[in-house]
N, C-alpha and C. Protein backbone atom coordinates (compact mmCIF):
# COMPACT_ATOMS: atom_id res chain seq x y z
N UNK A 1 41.84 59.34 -0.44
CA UNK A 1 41.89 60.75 -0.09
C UNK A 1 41.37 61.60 -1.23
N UNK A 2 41.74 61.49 -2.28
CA UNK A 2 41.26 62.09 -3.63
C UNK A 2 39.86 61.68 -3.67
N UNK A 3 39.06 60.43 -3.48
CA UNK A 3 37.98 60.40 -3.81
C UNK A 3 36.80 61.22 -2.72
N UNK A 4 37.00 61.56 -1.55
CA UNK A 4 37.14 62.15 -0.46
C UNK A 4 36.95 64.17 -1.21
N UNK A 5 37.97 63.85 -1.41
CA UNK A 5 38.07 65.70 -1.24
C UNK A 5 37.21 66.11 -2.73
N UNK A 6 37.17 65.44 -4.36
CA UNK A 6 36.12 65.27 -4.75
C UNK A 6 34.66 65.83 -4.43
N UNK A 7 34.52 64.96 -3.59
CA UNK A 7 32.88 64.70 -3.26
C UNK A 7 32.74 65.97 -2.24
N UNK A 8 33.62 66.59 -1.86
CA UNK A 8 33.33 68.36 -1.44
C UNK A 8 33.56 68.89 -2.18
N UNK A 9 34.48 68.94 -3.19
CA UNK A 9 35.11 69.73 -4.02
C UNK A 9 33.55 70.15 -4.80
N UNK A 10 33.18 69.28 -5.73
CA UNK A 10 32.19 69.18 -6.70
C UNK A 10 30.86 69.71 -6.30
N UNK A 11 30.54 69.17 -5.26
CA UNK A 11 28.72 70.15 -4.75
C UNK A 11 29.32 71.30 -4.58
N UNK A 12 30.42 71.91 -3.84
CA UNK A 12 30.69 73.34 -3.59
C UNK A 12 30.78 74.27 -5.13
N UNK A 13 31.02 73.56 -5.64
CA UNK A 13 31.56 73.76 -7.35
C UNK A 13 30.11 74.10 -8.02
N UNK A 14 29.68 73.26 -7.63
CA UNK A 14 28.27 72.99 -8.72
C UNK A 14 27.27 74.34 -7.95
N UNK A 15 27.43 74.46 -6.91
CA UNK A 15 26.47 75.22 -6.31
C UNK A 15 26.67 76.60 -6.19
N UNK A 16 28.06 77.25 -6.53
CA UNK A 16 28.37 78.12 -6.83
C UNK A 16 27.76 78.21 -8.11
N UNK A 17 28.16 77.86 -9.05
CA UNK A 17 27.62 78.31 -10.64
C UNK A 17 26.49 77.90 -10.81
N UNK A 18 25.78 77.58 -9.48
CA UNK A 18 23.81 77.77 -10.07
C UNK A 18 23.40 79.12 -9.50
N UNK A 19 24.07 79.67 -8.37
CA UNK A 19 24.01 80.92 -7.39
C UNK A 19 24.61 81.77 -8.50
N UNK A 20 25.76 81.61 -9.30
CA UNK A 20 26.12 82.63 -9.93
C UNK A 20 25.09 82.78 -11.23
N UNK A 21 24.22 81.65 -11.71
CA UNK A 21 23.19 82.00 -13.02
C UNK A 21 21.85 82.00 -12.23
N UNK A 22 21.92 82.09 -11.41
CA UNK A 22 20.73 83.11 -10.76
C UNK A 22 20.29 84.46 -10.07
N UNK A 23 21.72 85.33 -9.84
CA UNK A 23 22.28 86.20 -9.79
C UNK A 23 22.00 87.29 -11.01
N UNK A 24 20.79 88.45 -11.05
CA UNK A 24 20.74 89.10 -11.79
C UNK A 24 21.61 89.78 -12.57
N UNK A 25 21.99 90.27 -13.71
CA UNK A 25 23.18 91.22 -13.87
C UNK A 25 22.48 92.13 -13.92
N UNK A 26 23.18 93.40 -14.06
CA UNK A 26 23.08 94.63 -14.25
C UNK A 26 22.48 95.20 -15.41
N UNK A 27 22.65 94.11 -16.27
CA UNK A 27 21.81 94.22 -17.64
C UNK A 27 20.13 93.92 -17.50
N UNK A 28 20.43 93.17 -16.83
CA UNK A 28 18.86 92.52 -16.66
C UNK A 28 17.88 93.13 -15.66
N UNK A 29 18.31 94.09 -14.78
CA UNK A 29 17.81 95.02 -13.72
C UNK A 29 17.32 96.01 -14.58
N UNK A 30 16.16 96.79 -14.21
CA UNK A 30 15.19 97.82 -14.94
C UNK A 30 15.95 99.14 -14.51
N UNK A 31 15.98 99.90 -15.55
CA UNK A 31 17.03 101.18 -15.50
C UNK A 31 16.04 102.01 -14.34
N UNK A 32 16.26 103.08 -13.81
CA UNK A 32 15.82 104.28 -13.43
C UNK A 32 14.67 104.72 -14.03
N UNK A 33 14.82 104.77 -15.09
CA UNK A 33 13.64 105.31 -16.08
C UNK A 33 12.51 104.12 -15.96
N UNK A 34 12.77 103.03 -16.06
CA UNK A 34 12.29 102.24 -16.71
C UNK A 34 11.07 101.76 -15.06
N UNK A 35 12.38 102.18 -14.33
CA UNK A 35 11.28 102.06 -12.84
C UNK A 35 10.20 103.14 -12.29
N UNK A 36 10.75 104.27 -12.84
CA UNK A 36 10.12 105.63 -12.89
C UNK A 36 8.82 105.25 -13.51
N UNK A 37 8.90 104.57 -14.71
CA UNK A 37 7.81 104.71 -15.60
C UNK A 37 6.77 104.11 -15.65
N UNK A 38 7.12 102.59 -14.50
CA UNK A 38 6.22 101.73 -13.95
C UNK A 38 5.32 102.40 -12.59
N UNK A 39 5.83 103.74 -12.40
CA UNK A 39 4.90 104.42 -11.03
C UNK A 39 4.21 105.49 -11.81
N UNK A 40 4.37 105.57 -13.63
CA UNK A 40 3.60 106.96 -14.13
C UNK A 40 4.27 108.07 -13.58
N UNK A 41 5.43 107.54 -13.68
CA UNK A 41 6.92 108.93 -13.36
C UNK A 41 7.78 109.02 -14.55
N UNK A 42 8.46 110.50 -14.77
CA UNK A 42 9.79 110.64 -15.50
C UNK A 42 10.41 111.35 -14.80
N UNK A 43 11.96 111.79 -14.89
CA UNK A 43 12.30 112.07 -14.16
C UNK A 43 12.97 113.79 -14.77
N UNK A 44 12.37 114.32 -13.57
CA UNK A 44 12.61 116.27 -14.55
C UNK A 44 13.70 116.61 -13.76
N UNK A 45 13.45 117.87 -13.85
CA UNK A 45 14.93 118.43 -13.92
C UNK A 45 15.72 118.57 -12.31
N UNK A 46 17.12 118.43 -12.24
CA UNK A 46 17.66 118.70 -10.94
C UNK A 46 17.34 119.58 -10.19
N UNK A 47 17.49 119.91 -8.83
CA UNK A 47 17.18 121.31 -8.01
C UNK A 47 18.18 121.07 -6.89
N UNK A 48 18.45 122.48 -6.79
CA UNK A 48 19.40 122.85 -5.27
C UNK A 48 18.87 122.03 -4.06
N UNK A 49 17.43 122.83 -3.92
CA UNK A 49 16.59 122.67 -2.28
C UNK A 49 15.38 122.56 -3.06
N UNK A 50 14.73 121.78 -1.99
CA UNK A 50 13.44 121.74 -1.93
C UNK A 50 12.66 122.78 -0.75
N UNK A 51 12.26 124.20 -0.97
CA UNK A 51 12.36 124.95 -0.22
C UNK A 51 11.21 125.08 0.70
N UNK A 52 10.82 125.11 2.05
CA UNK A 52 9.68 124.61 2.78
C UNK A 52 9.36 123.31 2.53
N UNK A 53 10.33 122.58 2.76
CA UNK A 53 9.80 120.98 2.13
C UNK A 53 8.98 120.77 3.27
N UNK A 54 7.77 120.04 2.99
CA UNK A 54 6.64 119.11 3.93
C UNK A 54 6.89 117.65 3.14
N UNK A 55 6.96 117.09 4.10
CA UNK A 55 7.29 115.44 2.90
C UNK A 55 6.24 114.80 3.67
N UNK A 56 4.78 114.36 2.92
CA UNK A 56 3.98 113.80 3.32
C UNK A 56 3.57 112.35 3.05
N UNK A 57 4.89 111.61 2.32
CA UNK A 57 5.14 110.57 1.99
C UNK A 57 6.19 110.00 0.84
N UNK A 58 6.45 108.85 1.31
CA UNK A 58 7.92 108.35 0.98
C UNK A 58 7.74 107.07 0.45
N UNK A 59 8.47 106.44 -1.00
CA UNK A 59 9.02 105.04 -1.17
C UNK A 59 10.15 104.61 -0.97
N UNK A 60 10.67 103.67 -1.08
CA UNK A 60 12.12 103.12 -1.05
C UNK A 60 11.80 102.59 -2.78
N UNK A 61 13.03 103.29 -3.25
CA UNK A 61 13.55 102.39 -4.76
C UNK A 61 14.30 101.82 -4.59
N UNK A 62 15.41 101.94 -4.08
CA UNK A 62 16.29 100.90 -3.40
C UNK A 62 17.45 101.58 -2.61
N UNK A 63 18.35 100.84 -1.86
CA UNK A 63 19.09 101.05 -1.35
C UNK A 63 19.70 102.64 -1.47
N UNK A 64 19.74 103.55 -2.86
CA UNK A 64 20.02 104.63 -3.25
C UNK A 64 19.29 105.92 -3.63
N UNK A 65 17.54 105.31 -3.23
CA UNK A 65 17.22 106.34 -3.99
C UNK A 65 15.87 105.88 -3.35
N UNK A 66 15.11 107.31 -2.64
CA UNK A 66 13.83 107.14 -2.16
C UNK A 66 12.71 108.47 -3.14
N UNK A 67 11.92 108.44 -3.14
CA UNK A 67 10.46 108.89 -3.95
C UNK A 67 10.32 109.25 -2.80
N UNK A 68 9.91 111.21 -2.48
CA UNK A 68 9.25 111.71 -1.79
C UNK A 68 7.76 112.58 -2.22
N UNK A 69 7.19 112.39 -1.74
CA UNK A 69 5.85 113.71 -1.95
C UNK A 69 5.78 115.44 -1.19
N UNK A 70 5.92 116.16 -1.91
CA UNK A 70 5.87 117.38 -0.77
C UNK A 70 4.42 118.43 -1.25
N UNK A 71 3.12 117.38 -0.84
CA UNK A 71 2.04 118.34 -1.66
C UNK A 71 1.28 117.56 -2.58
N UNK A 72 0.15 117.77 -2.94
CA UNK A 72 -0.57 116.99 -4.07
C UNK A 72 0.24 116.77 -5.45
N UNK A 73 0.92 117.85 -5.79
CA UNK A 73 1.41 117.32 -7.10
C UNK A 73 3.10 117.24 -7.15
N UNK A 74 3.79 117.83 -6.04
CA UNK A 74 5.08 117.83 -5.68
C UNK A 74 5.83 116.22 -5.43
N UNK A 75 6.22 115.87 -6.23
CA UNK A 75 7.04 114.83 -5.90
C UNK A 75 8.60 114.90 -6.28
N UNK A 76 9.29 114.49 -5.99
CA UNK A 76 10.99 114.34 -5.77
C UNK A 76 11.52 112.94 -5.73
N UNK A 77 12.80 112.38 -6.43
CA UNK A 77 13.52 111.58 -6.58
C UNK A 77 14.81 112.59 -5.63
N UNK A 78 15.05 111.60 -4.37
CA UNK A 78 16.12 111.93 -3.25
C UNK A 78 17.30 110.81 -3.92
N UNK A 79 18.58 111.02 -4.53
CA UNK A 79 19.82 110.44 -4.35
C UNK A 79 20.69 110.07 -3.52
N UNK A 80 20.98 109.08 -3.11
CA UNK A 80 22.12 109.00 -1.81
C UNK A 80 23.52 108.77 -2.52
N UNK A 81 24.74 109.42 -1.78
CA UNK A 81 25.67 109.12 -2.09
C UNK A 81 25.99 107.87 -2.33
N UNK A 82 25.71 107.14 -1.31
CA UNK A 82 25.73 105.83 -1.02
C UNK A 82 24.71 105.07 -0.41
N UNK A 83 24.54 103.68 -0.83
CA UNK A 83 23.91 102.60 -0.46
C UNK A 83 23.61 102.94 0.81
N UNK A 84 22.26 102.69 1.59
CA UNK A 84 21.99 103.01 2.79
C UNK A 84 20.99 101.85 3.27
N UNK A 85 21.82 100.57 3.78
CA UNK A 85 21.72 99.23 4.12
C UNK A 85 20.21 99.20 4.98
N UNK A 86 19.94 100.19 6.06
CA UNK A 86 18.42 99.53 6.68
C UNK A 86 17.34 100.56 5.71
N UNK A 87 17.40 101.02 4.96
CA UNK A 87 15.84 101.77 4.11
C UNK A 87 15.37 101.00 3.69
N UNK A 88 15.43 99.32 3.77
CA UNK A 88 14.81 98.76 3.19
C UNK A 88 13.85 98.28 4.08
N UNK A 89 13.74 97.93 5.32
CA UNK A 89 13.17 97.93 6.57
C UNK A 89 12.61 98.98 7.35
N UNK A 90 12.87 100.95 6.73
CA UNK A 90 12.54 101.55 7.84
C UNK A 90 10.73 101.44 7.33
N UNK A 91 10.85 102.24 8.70
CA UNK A 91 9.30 102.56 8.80
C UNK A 91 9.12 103.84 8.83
N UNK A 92 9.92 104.93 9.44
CA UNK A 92 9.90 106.18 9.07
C UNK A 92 11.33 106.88 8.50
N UNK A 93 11.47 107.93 8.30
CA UNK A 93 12.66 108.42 7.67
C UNK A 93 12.88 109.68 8.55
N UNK A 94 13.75 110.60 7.98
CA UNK A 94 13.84 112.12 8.94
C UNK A 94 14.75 112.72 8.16
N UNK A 95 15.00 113.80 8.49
CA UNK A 95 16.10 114.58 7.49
C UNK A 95 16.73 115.59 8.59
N UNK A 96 18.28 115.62 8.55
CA UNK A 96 18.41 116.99 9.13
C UNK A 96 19.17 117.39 8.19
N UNK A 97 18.98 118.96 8.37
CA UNK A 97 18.70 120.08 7.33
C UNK A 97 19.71 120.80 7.80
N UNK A 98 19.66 122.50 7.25
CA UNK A 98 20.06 123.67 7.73
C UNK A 98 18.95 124.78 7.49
N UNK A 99 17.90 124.79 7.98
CA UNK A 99 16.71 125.49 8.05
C UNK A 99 15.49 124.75 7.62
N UNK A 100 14.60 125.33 7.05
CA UNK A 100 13.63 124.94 6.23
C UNK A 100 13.86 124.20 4.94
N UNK A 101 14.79 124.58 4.09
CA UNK A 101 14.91 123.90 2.89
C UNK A 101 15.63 122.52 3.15
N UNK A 102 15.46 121.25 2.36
CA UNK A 102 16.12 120.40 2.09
C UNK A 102 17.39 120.34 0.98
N UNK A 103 18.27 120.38 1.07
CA UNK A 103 19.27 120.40 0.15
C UNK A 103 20.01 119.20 -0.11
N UNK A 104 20.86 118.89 -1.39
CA UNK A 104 21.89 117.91 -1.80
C UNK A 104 22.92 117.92 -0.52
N UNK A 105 22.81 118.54 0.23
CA UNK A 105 23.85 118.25 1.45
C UNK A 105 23.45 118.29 2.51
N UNK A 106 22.23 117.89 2.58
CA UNK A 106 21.61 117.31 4.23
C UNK A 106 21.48 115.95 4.07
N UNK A 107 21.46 115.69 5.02
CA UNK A 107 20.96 114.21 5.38
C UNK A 107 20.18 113.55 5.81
N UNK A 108 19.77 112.06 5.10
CA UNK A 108 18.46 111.58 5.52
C UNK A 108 19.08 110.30 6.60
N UNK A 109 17.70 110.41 7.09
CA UNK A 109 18.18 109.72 8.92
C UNK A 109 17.33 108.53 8.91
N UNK A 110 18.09 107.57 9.16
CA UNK A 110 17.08 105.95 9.19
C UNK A 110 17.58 105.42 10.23
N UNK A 111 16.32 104.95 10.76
CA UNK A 111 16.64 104.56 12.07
C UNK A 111 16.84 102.93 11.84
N UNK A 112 18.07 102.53 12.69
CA UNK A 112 18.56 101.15 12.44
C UNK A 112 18.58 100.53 13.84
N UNK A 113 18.85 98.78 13.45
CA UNK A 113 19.11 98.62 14.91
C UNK A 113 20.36 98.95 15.73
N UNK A 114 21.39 99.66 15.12
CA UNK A 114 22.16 100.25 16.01
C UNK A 114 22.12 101.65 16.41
N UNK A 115 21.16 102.33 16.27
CA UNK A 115 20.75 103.65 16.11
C UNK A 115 20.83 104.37 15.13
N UNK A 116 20.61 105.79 14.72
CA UNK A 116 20.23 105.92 13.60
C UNK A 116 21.23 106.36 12.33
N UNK A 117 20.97 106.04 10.78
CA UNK A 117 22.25 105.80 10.37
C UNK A 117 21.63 107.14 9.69
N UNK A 118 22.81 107.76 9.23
CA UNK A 118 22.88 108.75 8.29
C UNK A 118 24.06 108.58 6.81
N UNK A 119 22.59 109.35 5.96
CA UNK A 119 22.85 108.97 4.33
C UNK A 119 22.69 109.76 3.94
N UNK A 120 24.09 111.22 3.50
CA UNK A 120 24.20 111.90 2.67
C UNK A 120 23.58 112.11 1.50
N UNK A 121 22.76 112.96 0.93
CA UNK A 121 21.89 113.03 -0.50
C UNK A 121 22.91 113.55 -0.88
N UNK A 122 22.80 113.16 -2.34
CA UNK A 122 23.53 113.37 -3.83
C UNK A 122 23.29 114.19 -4.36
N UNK A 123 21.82 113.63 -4.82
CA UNK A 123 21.36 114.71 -5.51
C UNK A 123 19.47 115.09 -5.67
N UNK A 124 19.12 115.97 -5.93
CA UNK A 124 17.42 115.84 -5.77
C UNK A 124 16.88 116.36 -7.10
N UNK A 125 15.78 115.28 -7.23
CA UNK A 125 15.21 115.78 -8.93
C UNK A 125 13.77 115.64 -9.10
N UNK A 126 13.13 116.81 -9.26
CA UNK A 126 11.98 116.83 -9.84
C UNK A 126 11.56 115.46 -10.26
N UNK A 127 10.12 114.76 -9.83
CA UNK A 127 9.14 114.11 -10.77
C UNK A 127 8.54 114.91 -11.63
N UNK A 128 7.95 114.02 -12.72
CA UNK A 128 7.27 114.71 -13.29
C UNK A 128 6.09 113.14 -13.77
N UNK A 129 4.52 113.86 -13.82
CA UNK A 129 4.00 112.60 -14.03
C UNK A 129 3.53 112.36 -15.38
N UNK A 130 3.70 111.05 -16.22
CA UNK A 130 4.16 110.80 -17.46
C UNK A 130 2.28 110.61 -17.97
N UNK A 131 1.65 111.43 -19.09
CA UNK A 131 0.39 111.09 -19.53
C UNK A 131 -0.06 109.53 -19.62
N UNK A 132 -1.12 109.90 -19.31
CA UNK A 132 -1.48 108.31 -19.57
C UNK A 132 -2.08 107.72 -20.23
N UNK A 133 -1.45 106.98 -20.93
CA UNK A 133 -1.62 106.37 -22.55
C UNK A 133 -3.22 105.83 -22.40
N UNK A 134 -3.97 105.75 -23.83
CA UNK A 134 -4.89 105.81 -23.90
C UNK A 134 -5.93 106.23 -24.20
């Protein structure tokens, strides 16, 4: 019986602590900045609204945080309160508002397969684009 429970015991064992040292930490993930800086971004200063926003294009940074364009040189870092599980799959985005402006308290709308989820913004911050070395 012991030699038995063993021989599950041990692959379950072993295969956990190769999943756990392959498992990025938090240390080893590229800061904000550091991702900013790989698109020839820094990141400027906070704002209320984005007022007449036109958003004529969008990235996903991850789960928390999408890159919008509003204009040739207008770009924005959007904050979510929280993790927002299908942006990594959408294909389009949406926002509802309270008029024209976009604000830290509207919400961005992703359409999922259970219909569409809504993800509170945090907070919204100026790009700014970083010279280029050289």
């Amino acid at each position: 019986m012991s030699l038995d429970l063993h021989r599950i015991v041990m692959p379950a064992l072993l295969l956990t602590l190769v999943g756990a040292c392959a498992t990025p930490s938090a240390q080893d993930l590229p800061t904000m900045e550091q991702r900013l800086a790989a698109r020839g971004l820094s990141l400027g200063a906070p704002v209320e609204r984005i007022a007449d926003y036109r958003i004529d294009g969008w990235n996903r940074l991850d789960d928390e945080h999408i890159l919008v364009g509003g204009g040739v040189s207008e770009r924005y870092l959007i904050s979510l309160m929280q993790p927002c599980p299908d942006l990594g799959s959408a294909e389009t985005i949406g926002f509802r508002t309270t008029g024209s402006v976009l604000t830290r308290l509207d919400i961005l709308i992703v359409e999922s397969p259970i219909g569409p989820r809504r993800c509170p913004i945090r907070e919204i911050h100026t790009l700014v684009e970083r010279p280029r070395e050289g």
